[in-house]
PDB file of N, CA and C in Angstrom:
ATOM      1  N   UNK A   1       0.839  -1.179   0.000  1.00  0.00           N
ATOM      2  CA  UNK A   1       0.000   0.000   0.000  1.00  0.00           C
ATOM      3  C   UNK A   1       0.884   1.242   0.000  1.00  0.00           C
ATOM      4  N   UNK A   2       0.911   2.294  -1.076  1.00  0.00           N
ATOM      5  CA  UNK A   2       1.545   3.716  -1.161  1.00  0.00           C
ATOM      6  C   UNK A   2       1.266   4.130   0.338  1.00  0.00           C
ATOM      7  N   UNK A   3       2.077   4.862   0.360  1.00  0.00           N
ATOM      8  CA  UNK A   3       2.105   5.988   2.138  1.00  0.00           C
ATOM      9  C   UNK A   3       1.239   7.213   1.494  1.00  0.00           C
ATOM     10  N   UNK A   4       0.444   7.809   2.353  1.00  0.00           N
ATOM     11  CA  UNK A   4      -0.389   8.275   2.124  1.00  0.00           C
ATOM     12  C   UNK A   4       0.741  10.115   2.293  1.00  0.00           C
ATOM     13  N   UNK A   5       0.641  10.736   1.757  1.00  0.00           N
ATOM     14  CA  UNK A   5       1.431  11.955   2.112  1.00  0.00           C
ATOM     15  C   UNK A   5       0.194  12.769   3.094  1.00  0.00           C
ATOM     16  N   UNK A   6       1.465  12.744   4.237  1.00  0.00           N
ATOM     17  CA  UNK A   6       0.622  13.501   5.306  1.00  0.00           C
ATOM     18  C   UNK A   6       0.339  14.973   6.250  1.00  0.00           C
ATOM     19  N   UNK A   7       1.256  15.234   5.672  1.00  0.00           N
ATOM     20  CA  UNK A   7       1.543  17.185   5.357  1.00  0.00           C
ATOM     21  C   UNK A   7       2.903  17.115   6.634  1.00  0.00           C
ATOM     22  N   UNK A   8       3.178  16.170   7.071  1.00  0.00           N
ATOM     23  CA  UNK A   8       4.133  16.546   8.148  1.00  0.00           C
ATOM     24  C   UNK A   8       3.676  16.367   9.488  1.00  0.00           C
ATOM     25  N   UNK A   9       3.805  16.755  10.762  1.00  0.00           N
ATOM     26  CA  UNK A   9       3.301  17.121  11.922  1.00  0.00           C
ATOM     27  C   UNK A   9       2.655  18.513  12.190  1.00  0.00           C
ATOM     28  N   UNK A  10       1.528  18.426  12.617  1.00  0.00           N
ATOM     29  CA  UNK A  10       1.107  19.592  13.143  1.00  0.00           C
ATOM     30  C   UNK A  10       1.173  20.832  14.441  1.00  0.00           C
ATOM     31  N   UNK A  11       1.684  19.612  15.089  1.00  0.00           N
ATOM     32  CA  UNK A  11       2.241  20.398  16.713  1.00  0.00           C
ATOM     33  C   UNK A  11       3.051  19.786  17.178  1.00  0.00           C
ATOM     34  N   UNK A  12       4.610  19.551  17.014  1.00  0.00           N
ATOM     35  CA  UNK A  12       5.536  19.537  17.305  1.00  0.00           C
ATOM     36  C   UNK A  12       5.808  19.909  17.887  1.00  0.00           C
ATOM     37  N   UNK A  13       6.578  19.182  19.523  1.00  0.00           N
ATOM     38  CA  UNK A  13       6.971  19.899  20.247  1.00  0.00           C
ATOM     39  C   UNK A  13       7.643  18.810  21.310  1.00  0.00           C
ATOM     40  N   UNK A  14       8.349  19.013  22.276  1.00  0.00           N
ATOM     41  CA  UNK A  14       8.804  18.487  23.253  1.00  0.00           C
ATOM     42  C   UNK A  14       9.048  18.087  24.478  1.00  0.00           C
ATOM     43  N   UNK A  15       9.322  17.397  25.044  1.00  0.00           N
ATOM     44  CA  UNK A  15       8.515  16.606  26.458  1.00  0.00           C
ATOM     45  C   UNK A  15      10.143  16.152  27.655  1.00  0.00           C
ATOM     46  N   UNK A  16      10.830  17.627  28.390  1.00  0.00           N
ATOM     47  CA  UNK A  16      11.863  17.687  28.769  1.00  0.00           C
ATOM     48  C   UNK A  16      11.841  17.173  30.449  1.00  0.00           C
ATOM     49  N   UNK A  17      12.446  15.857  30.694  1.00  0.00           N
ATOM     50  CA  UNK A  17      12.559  15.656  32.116  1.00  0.00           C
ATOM     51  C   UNK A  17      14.086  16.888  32.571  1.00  0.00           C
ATOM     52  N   UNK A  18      12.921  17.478  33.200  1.00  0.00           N
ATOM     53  CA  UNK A  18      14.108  18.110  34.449  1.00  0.00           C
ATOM     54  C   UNK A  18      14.743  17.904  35.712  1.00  0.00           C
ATOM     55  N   UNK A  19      14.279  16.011  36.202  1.00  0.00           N
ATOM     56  CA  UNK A  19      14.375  15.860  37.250  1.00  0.00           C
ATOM     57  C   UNK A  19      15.911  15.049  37.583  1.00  0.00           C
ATOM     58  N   UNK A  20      16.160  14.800  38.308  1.00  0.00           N
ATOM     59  CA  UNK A  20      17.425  13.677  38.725  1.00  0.00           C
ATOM     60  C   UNK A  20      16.714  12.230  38.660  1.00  0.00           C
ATOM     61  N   UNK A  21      15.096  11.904  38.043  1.00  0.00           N
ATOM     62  CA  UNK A  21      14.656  10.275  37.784  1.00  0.00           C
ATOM     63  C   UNK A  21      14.258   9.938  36.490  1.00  0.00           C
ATOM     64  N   UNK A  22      14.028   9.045  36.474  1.00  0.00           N
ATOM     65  CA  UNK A  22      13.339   8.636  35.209  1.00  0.00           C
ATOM     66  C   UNK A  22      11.699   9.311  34.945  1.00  0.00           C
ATOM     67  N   UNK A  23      11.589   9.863  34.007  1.00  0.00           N
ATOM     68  CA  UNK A  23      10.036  10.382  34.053  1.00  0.00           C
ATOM     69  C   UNK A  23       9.356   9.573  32.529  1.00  0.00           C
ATOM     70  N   UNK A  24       8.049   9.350  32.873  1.00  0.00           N
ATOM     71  CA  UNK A  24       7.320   8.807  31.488  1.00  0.00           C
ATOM     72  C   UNK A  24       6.918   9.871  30.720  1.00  0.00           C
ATOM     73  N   UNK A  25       6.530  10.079  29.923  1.00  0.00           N
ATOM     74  CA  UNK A  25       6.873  11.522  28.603  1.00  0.00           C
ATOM     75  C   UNK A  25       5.335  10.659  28.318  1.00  0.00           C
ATOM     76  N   UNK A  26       3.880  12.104  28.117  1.00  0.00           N
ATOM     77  CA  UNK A  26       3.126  11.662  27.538  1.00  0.00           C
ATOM     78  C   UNK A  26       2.754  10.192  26.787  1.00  0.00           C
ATOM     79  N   UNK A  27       3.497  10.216  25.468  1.00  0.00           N
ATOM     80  CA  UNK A  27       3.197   9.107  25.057  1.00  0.00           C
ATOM     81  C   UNK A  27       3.378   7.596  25.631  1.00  0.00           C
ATOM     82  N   UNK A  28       4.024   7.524  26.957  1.00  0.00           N
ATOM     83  CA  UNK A  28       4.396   6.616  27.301  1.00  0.00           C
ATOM     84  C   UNK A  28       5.950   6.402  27.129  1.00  0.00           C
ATOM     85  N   UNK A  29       6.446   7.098  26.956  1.00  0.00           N
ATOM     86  CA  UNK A  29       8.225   6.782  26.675  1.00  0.00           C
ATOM     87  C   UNK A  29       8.833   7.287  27.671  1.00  0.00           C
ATOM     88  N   UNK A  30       9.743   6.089  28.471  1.00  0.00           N
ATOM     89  CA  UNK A  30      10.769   6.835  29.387  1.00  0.00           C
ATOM     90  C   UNK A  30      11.594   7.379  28.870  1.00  0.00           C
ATOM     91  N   UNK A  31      11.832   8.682  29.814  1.00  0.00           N
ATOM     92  CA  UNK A  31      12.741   9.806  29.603  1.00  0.00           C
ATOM     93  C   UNK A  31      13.453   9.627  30.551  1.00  0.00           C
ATOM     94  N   UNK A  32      14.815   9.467  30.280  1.00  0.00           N
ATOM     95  CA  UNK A  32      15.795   9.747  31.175  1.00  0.00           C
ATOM     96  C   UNK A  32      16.145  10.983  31.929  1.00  0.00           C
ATOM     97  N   UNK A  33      16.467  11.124  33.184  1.00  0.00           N
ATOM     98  CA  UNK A  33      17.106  12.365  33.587  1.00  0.00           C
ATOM     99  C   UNK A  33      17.711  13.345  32.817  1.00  0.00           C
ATOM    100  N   UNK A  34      17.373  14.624  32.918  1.00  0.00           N
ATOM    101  CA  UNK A  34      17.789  15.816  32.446  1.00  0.00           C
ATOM    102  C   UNK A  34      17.640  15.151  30.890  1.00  0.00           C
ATOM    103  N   UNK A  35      16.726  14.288  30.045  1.00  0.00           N
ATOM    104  CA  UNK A  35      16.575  13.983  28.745  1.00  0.00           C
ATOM    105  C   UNK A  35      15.411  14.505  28.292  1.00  0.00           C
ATOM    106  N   UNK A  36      15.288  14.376  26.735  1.00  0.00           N
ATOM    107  CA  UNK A  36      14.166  15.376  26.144  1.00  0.00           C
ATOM    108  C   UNK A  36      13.653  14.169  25.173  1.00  0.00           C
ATOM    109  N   UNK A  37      12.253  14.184  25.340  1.00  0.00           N
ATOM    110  CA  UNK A  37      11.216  13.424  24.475  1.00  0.00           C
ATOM    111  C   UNK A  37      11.014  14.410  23.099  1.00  0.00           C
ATOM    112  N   UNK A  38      11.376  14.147  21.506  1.00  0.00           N
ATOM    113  CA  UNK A  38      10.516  14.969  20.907  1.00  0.00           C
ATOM    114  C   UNK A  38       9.500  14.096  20.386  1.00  0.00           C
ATOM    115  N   UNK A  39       8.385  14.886  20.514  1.00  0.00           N
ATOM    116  CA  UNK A  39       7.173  14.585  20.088  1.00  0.00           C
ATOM    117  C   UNK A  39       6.719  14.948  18.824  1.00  0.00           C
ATOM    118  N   UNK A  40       6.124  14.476  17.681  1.00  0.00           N
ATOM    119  CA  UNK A  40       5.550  14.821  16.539  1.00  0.00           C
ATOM    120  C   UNK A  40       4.272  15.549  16.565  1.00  0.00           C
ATOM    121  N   UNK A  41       3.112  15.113  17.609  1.00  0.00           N
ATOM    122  CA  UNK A  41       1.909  15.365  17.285  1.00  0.00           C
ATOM    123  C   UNK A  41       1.330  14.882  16.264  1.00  0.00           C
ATOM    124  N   UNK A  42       0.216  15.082  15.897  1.00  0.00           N
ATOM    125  CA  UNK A  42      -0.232  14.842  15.108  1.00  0.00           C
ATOM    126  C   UNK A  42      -0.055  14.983  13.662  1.00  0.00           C
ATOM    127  N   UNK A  43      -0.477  14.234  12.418  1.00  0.00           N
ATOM    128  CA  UNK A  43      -0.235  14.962  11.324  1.00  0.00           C
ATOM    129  C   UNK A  43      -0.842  16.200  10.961  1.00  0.00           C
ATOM    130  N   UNK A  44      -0.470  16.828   9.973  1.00  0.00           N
ATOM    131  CA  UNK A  44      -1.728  17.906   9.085  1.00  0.00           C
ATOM    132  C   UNK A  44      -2.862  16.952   8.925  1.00  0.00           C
ATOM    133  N   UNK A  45      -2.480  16.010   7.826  1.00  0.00           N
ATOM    134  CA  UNK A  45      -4.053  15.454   7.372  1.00  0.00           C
ATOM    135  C   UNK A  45      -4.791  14.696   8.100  1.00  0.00           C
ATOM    136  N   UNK A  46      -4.429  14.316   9.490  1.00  0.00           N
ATOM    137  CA  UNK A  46      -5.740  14.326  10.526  1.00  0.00           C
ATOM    138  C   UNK A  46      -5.719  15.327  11.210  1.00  0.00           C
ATOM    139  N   UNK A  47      -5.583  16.446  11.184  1.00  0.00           N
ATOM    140  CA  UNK A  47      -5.287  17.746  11.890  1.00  0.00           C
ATOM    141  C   UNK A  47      -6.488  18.396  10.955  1.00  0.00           C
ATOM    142  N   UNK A  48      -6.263  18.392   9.834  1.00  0.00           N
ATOM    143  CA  UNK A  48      -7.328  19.057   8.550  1.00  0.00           C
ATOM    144  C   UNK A  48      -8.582  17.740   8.974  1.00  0.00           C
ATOM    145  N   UNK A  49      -8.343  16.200   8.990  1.00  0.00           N
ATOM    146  CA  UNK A  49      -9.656  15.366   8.686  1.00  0.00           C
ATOM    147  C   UNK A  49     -10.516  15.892  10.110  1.00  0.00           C
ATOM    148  N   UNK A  50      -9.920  15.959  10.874  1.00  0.00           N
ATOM    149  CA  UNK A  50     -10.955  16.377  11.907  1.00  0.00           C
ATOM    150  C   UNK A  50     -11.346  17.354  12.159  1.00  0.00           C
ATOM    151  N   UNK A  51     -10.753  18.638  12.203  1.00  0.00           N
ATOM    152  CA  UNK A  51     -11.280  19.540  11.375  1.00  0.00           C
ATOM    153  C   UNK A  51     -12.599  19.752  10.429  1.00  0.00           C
ATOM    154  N   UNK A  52     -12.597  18.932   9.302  1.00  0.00           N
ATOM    155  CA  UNK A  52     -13.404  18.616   8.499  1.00  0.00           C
ATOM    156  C   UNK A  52     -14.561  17.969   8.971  1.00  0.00           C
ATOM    157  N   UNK A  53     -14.326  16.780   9.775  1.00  0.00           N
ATOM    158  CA  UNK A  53     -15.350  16.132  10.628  1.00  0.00           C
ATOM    159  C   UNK A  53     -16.110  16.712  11.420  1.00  0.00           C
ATOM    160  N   UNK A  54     -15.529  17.865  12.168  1.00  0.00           N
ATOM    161  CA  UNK A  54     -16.284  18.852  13.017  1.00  0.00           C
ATOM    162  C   UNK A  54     -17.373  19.349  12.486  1.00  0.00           C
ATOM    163  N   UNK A  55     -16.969  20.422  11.377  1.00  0.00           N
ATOM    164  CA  UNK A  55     -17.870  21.114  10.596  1.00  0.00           C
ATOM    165  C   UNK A  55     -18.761  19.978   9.886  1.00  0.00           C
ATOM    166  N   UNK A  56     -18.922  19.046   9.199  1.00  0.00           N
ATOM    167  CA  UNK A  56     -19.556  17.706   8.733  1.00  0.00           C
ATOM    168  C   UNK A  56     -20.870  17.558   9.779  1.00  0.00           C
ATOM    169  N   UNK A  57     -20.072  17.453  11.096  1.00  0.00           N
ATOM    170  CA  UNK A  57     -21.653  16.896  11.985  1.00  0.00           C
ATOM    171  C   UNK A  57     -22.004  17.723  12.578  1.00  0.00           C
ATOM    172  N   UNK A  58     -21.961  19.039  12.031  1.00  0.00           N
ATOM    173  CA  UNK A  58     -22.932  20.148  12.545  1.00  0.00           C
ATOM    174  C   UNK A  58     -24.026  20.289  11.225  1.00  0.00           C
ATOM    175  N   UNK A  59     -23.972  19.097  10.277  1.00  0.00           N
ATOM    176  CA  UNK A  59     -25.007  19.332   9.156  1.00  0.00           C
ATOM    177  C   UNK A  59     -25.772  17.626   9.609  1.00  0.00           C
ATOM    178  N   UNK A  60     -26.763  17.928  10.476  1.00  0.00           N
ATOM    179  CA  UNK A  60     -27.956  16.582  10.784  1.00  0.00           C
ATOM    180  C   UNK A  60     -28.016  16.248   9.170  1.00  0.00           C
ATOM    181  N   UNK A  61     -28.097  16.467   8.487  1.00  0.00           N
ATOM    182  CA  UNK A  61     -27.925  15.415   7.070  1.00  0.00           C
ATOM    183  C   UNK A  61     -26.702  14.298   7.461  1.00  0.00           C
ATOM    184  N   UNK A  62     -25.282  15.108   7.436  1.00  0.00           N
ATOM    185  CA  UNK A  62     -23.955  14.098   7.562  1.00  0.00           C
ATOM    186  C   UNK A  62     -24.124  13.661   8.997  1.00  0.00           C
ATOM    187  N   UNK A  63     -24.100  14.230   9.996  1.00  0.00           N
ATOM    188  CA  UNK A  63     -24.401  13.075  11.174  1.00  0.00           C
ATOM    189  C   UNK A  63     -25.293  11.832  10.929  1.00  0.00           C
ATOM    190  N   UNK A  64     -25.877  11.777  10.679  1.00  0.00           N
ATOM    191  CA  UNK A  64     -26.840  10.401  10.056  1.00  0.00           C
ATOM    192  C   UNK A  64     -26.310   9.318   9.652  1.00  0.00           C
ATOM    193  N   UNK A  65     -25.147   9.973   8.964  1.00  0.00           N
ATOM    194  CA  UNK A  65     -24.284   9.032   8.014  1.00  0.00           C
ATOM    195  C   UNK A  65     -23.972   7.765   8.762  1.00  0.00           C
ATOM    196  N   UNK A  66     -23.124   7.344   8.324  1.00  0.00           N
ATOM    197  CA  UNK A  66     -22.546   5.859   8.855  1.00  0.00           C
ATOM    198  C   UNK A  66     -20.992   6.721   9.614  1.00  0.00           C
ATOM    199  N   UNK A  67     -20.594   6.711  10.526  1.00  0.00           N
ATOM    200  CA  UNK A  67     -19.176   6.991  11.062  1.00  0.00           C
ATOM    201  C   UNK A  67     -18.352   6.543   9.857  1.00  0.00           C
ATOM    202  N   UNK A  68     -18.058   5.352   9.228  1.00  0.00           N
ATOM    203  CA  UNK A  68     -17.174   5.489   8.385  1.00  0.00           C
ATOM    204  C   UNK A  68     -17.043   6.472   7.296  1.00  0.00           C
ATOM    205  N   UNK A  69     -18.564   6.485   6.857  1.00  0.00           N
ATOM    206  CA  UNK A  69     -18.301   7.448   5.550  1.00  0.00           C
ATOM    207  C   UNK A  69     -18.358   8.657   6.462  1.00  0.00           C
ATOM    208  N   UNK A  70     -18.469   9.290   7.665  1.00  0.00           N
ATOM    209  CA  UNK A  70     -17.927  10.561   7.624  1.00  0.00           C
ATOM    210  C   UNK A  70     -16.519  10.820   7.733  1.00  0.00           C
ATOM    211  N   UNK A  71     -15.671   9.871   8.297  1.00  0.00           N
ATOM    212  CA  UNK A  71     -14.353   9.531   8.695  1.00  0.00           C
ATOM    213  C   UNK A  71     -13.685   9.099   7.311  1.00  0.00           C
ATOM    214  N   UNK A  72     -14.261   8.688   6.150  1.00  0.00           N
ATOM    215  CA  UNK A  72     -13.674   9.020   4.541  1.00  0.00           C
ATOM    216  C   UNK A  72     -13.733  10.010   4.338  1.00  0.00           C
ATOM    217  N   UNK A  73     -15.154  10.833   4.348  1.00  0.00           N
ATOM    218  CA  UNK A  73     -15.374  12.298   3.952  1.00  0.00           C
ATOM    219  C   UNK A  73     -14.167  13.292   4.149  1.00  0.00           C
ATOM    220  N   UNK A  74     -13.942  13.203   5.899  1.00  0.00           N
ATOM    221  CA  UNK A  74     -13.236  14.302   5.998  1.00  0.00           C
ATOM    222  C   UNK A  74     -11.615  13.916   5.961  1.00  0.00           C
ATOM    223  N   UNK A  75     -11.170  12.503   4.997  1.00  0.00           N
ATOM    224  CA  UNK A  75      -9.516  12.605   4.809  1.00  0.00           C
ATOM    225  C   UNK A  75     -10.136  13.000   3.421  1.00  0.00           C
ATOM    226  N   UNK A  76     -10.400  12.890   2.815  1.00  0.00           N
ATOM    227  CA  UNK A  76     -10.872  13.382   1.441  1.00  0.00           C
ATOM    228  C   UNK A  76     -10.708  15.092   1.016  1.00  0.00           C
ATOM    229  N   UNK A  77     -11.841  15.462   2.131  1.00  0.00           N
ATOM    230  CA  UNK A  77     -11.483  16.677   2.343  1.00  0.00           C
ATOM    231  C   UNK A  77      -9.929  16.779   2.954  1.00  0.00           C
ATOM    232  N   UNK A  78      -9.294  16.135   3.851  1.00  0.00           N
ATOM    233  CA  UNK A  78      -8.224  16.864   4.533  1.00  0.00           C
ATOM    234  C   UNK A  78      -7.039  16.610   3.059  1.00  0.00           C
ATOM    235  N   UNK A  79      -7.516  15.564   2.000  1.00  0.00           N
ATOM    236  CA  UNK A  79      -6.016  15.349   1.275  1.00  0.00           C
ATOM    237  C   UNK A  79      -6.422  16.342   0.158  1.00  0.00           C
ATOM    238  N   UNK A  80      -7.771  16.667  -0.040  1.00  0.00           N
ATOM    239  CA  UNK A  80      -7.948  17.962  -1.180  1.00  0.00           C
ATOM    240  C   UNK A  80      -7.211  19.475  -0.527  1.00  0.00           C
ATOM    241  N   UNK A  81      -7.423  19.337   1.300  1.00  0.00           N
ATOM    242  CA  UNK A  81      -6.398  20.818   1.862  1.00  0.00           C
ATOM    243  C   UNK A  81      -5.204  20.530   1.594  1.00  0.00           C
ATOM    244  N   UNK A  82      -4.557  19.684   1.209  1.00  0.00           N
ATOM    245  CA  UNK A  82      -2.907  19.292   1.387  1.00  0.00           C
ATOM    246  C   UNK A  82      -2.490  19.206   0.016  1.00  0.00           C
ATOM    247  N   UNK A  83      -3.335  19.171  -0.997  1.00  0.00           N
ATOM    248  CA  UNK A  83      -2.865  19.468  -2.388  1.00  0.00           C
ATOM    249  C   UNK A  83      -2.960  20.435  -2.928  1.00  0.00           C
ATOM    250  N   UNK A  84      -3.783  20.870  -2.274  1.00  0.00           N
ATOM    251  CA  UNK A  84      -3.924  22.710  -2.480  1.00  0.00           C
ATOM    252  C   UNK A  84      -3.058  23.618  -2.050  1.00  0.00           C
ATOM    253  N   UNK A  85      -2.387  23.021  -0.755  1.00  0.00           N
ATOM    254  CA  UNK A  85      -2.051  23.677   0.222  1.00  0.00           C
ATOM    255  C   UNK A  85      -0.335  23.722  -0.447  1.00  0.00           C
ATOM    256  N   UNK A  86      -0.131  22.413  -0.651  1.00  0.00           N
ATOM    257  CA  UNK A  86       1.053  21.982  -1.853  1.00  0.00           C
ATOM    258  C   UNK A  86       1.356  23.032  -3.163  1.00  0.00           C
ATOM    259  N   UNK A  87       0.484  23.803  -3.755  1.00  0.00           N
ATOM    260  CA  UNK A  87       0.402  24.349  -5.168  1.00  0.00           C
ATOM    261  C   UNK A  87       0.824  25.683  -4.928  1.00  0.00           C
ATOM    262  N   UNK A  88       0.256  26.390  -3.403  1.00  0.00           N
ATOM    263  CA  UNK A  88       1.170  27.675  -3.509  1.00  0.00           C
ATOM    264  C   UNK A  88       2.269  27.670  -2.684  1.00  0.00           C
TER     265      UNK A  88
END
Protein backbone atom coordinates (compact mmCIF):
# COMPACT_ATOMS: atom_id res chain seq x y z
CA UNK A 1 0.00 0.00 0.00
CA UNK A 2 1.55 3.72 -1.16
CA UNK A 3 2.11 5.99 2.14
CA UNK A 4 -0.39 8.27 2.12
CA UNK A 5 1.43 11.95 2.11
CA UNK A 6 0.62 13.50 5.31
CA UNK A 7 1.54 17.19 5.36
CA UNK A 8 4.13 16.55 8.15
CA UNK A 9 3.30 17.12 11.92
CA UNK A 10 1.11 19.59 13.14
CA UNK A 11 2.24 20.40 16.71
CA UNK A 12 5.54 19.54 17.30
CA UNK A 13 6.97 19.90 20.25
CA UNK A 14 8.80 18.49 23.25
CA UNK A 15 8.52 16.61 26.46
CA UNK A 16 11.86 17.69 28.77
CA UNK A 17 12.56 15.66 32.12
CA UNK A 18 14.11 18.11 34.45
CA UNK A 19 14.38 15.86 37.25
CA UNK A 20 17.43 13.68 38.73
CA UNK A 21 14.66 10.27 37.78
CA UNK A 22 13.34 8.64 35.21
CA UNK A 23 10.04 10.38 34.05
CA UNK A 24 7.32 8.81 31.49
CA UNK A 25 6.87 11.52 28.60
CA UNK A 26 3.13 11.66 27.54
CA UNK A 27 3.20 9.11 25.06
CA UNK A 28 4.40 6.62 27.30
CA UNK A 29 8.23 6.78 26.67
CA UNK A 30 10.77 6.83 29.39
CA UNK A 31 12.74 9.81 29.60
CA UNK A 32 15.80 9.75 31.18
CA UNK A 33 17.11 12.36 33.59
CA UNK A 34 17.79 15.82 32.45
CA UNK A 35 16.58 13.98 28.74
CA UNK A 36 14.17 15.38 26.14
CA UNK A 37 11.22 13.42 24.47
CA UNK A 38 10.52 14.97 20.91
CA UNK A 39 7.17 14.59 20.09
CA UNK A 40 5.55 14.82 16.54
CA UNK A 41 1.91 15.37 17.28
CA UNK A 42 -0.23 14.84 15.11
CA UNK A 43 -0.23 14.96 11.32
CA UNK A 44 -1.73 17.91 9.09
CA UNK A 45 -4.05 15.45 7.37
CA UNK A 46 -5.74 14.33 10.53
CA UNK A 47 -5.29 17.75 11.89
CA UNK A 48 -7.33 19.06 8.55
CA UNK A 49 -9.66 15.37 8.69
CA UNK A 50 -10.95 16.38 11.91
CA UNK A 51 -11.28 19.54 11.37
CA UNK A 52 -13.40 18.62 8.50
CA UNK A 53 -15.35 16.13 10.63
CA UNK A 54 -16.28 18.85 13.02
CA UNK A 55 -17.87 21.11 10.60
CA UNK A 56 -19.56 17.71 8.73
CA UNK A 57 -21.65 16.90 11.98
CA UNK A 58 -22.93 20.15 12.55
CA UNK A 59 -25.01 19.33 9.16
CA UNK A 60 -27.96 16.58 10.78
CA UNK A 61 -27.92 15.42 7.07
CA UNK A 62 -23.95 14.10 7.56
CA UNK A 63 -24.40 13.07 11.17
CA UNK A 64 -26.84 10.40 10.06
CA UNK A 65 -24.28 9.03 8.01
CA UNK A 66 -22.55 5.86 8.86
CA UNK A 67 -19.18 6.99 11.06
CA UNK A 68 -17.17 5.49 8.39
CA UNK A 69 -18.30 7.45 5.55
CA UNK A 70 -17.93 10.56 7.62
CA UNK A 71 -14.35 9.53 8.69
CA UNK A 72 -13.67 9.02 4.54
CA UNK A 73 -15.37 12.30 3.95
CA UNK A 74 -13.24 14.30 6.00
CA UNK A 75 -9.52 12.60 4.81
CA UNK A 76 -10.87 13.38 1.44
CA UNK A 77 -11.48 16.68 2.34
CA UNK A 78 -8.22 16.86 4.53
CA UNK A 79 -6.02 15.35 1.28
CA UNK A 80 -7.95 17.96 -1.18
CA UNK A 81 -6.40 20.82 1.86
CA UNK A 82 -2.91 19.29 1.39
CA UNK A 83 -2.87 19.47 -2.39
CA UNK A 84 -3.92 22.71 -2.48
CA UNK A 85 -2.05 23.68 0.22
CA UNK A 86 1.05 21.98 -1.85
CA UNK A 87 0.40 24.35 -5.17
CA UNK A 88 1.17 27.67 -3.51
Amino acid sequence: MPRIYDGGPAFPGTWENDSDLNQTAPDGTVVPPLGVRHMPGLSMRDYFAAKAMQAMLTNVNVAEAPNEKISEWAYQVADAMLAARSKS
